[in-house]
N, C-alpha and C. Protein backbone atom coordinates (compact mmCIF):
# COMPACT_ATOMS: atom_id res chain seq x y z
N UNK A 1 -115.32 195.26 -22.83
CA UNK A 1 -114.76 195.34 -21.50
C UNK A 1 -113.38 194.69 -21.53
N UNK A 2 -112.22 195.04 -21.29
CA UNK A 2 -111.20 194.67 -20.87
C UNK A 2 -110.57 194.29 -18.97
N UNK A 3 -109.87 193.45 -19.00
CA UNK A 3 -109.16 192.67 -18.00
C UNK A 3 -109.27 193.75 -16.99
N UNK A 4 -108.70 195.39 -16.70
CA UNK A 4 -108.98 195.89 -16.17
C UNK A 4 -110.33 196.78 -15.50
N UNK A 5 -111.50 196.75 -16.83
CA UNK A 5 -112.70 196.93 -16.19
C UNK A 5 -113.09 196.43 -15.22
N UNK A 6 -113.11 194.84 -15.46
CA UNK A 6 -113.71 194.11 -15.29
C UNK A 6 -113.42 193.61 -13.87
N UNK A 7 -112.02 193.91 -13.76
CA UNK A 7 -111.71 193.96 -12.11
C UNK A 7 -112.08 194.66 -11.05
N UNK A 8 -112.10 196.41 -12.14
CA UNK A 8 -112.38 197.20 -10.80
C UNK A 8 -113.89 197.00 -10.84
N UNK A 9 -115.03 196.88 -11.53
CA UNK A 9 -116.10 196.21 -11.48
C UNK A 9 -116.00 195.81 -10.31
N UNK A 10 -115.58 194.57 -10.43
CA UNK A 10 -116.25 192.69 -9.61
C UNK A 10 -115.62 193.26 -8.24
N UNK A 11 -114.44 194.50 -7.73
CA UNK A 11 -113.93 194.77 -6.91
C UNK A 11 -114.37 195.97 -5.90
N UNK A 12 -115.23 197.16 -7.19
CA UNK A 12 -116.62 197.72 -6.42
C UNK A 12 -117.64 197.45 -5.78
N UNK A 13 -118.39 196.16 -6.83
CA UNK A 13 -119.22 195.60 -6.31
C UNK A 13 -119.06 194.98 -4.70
N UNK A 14 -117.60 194.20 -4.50
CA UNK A 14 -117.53 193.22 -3.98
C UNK A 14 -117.44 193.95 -2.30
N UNK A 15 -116.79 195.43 -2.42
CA UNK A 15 -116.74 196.61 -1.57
C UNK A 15 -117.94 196.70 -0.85
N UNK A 16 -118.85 196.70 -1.94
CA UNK A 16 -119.97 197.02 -1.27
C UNK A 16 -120.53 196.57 -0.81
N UNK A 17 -120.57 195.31 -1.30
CA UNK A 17 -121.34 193.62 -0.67
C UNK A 17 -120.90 193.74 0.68
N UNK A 18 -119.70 193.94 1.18
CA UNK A 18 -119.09 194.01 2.11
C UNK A 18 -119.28 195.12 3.23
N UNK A 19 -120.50 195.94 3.09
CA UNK A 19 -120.49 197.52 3.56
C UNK A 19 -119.65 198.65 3.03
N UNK A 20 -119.07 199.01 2.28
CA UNK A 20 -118.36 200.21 2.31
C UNK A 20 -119.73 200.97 1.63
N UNK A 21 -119.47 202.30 1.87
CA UNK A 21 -120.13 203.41 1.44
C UNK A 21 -119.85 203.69 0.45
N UNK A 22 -120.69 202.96 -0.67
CA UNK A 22 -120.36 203.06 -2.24
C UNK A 22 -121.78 203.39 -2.59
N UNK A 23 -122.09 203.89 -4.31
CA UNK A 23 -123.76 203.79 -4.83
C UNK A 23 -123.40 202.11 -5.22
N UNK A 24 -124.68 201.46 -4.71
CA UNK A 24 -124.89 200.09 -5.59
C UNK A 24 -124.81 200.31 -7.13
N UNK A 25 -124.64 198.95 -7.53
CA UNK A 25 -124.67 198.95 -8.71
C UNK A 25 -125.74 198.80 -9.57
N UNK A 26 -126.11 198.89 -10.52
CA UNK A 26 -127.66 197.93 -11.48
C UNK A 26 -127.40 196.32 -11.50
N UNK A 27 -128.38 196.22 -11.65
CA UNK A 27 -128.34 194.60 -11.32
C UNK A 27 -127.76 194.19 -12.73
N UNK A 28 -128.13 195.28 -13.78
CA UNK A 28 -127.51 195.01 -15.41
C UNK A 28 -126.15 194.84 -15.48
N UNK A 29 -125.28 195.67 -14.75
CA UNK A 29 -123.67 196.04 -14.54
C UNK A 29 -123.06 194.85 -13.77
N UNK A 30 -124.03 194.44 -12.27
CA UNK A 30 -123.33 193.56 -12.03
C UNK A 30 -123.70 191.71 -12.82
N UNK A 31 -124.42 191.93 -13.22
CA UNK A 31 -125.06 190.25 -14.22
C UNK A 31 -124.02 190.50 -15.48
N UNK A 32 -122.98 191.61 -16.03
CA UNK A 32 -122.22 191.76 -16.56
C UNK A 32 -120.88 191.62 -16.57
N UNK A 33 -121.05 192.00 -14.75
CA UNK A 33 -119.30 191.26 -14.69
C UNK A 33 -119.33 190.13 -14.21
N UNK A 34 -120.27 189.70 -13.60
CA UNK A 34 -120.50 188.18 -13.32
C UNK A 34 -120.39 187.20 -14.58
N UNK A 35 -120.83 187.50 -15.61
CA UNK A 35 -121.16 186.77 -16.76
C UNK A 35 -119.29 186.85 -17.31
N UNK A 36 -119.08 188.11 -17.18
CA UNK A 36 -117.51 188.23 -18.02
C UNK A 36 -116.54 187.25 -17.39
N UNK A 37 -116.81 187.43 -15.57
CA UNK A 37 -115.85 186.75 -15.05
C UNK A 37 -115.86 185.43 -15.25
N UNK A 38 -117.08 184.69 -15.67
CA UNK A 38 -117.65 183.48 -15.41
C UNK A 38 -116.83 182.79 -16.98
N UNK A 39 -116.95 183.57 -18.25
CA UNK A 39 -116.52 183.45 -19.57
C UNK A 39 -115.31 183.34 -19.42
N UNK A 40 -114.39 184.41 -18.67
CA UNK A 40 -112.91 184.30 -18.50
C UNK A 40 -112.67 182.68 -17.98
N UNK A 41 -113.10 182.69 -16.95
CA UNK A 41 -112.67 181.78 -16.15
C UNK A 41 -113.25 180.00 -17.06
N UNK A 42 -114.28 180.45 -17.68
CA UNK A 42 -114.49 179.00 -18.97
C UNK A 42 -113.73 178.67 -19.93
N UNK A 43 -112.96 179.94 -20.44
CA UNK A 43 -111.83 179.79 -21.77
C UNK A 43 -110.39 179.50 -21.11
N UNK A 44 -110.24 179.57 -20.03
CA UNK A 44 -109.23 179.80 -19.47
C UNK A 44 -108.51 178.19 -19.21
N UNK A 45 -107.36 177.86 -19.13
CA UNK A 45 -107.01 176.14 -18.56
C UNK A 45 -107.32 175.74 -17.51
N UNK A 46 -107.89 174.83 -17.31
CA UNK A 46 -108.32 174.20 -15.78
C UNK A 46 -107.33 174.32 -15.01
N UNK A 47 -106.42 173.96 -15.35
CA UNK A 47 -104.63 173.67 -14.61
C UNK A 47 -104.71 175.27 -14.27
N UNK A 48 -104.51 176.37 -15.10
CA UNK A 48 -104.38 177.19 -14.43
C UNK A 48 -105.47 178.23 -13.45
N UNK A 49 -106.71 177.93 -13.66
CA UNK A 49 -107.60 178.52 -12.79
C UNK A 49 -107.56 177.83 -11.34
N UNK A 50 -107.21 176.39 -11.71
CA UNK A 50 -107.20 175.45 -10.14
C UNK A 50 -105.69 176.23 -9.41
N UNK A 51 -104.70 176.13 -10.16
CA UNK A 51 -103.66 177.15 -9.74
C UNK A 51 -103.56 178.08 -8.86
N UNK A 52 -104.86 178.84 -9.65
CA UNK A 52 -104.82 180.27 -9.03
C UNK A 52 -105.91 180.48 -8.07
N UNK A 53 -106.83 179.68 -7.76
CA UNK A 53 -107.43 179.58 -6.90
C UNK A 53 -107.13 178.80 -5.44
N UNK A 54 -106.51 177.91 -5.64
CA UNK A 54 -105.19 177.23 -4.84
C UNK A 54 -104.73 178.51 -4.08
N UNK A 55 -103.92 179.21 -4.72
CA UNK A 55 -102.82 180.25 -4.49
C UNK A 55 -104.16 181.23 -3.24
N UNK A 56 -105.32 181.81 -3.92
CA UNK A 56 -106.04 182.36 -3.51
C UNK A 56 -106.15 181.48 -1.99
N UNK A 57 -106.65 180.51 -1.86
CA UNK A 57 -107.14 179.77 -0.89
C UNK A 57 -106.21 179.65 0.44
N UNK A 58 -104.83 179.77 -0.27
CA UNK A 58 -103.64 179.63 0.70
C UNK A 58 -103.52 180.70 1.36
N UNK A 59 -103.72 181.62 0.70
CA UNK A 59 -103.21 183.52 0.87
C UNK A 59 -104.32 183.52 2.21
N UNK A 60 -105.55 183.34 1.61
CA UNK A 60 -106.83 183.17 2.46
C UNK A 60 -106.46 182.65 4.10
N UNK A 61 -105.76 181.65 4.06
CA UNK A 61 -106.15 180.75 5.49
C UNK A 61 -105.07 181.40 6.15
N UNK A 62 -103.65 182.10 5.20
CA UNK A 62 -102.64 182.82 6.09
C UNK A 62 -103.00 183.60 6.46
N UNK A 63 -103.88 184.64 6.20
CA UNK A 63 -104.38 185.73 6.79
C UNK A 63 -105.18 185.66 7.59
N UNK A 64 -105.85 184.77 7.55
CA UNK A 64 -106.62 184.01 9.10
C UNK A 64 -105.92 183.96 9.66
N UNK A 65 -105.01 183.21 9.66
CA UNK A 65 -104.14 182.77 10.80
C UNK A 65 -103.16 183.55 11.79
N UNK A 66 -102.98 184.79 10.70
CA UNK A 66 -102.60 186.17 11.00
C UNK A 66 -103.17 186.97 11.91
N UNK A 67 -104.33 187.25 11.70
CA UNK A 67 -105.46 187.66 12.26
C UNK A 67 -105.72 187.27 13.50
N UNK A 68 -105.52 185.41 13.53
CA UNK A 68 -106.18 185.04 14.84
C UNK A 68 -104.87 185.20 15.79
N UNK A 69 -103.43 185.40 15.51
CA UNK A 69 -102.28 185.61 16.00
C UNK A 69 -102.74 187.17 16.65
N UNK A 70 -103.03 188.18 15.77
CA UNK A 70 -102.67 189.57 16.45
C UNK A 70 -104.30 189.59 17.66
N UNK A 71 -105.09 188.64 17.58
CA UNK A 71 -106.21 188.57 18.64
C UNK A 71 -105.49 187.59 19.82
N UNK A 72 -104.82 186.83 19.48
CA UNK A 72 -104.27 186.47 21.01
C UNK A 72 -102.83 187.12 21.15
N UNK A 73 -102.58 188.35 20.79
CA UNK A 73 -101.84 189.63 21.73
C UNK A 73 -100.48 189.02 20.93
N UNK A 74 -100.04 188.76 19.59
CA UNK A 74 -99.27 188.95 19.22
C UNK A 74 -98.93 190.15 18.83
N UNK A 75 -97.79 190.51 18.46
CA UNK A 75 -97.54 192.51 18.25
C UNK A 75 -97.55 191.76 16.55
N UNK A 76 -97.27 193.21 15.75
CA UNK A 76 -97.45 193.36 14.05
C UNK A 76 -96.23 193.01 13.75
N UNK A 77 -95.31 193.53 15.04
CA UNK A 77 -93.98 193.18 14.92
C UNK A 77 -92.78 192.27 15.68
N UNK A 78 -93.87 190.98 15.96
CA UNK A 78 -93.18 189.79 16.28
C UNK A 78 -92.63 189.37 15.13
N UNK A 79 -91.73 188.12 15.28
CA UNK A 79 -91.00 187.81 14.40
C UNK A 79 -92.16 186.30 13.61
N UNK A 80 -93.25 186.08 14.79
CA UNK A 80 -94.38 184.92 14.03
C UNK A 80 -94.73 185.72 12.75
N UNK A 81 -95.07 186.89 13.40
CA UNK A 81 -96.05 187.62 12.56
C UNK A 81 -95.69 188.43 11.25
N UNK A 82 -94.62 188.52 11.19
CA UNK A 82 -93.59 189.29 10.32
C UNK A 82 -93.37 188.03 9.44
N UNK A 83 -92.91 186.84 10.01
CA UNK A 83 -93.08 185.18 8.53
C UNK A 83 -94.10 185.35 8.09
N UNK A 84 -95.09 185.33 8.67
CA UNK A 84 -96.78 185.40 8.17
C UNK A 84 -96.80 186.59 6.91
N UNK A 85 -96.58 187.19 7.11
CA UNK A 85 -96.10 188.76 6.37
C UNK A 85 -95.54 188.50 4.65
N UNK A 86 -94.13 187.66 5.48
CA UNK A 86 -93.46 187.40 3.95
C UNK A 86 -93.95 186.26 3.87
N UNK A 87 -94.48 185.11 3.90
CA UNK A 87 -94.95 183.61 3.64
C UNK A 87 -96.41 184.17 2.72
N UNK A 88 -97.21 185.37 2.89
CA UNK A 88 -98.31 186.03 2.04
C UNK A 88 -97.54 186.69 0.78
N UNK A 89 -96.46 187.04 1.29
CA UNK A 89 -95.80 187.92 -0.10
C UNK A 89 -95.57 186.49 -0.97
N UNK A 90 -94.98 185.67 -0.68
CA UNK A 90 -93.93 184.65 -1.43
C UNK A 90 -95.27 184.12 -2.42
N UNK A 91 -96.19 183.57 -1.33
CA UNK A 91 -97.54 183.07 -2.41
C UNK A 91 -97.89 184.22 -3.41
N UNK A 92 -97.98 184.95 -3.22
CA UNK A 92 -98.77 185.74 -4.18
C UNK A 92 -97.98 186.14 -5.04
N UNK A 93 -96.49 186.45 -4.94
CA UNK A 93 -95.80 185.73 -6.56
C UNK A 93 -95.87 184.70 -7.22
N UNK A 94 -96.32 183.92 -6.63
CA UNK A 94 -96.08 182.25 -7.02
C UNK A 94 -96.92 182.67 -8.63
C-alpha cells in the first residue's frame, strides 16, 4: 500500500462513517488502513506528527467558528468571513 492508497482508504471509509451513500467496507480493509495509518504515524517524528495535528486542530476550530458566523446571519461574503477563508488557507500551508 502506498501514501496514496491509504488515504483514499481512511477517506472512504471515513465518508461513510459519516453517512454518505457508499458500499461499507470489510472489516479486513478497514483493520488495514487503521493498522497502516497507526505504523505511519509510529515511525514518523513526534515533533512532526504533534505539528501536524496542531495544524489539523487549528483548521478544525476555524471552521467552527466559520460555521457558527454564517448561523448568526453572516453572508459568505463579509469581510469576517472571507479572513476566516484565508486564515484556513494560510494554516494549511503551514
Amino acid at each position: 500500500m502506498n501514501k496514496k492508497e491509504l488515504l483514499e482508504g481512511l477517506r472512504y471509509y471515513q465518508k461513510w462513517r459519516k453517512g454518505a451513500d457508499t458500499q461499507m467496507l470489510n472489516s479486513a480493509e478497514v483493520t488495514r488502513y487503521i493498522d497502516s495509518a497507526i505504523s505511519v504515524v509510529e515511525v514518523t517524528g513526534t515533533k512532526l506528527v504533534n505539528q501536524a495535528l496542531l495544524r489539523k486542530n487549528i483548521i478544525d476550530k476555524i471552521k467552527v467558528t466559520r460555521g457558527a458566523m454564517i448561523l448568526d446571519g453572516y453572508d459568505d461574503l463579509d469581510s469576517c468571513v472571507e479572513f476566516m477563508d484565508e486564515l484556513i488557507k494560510e494554516v494549511e500551508a503551514l
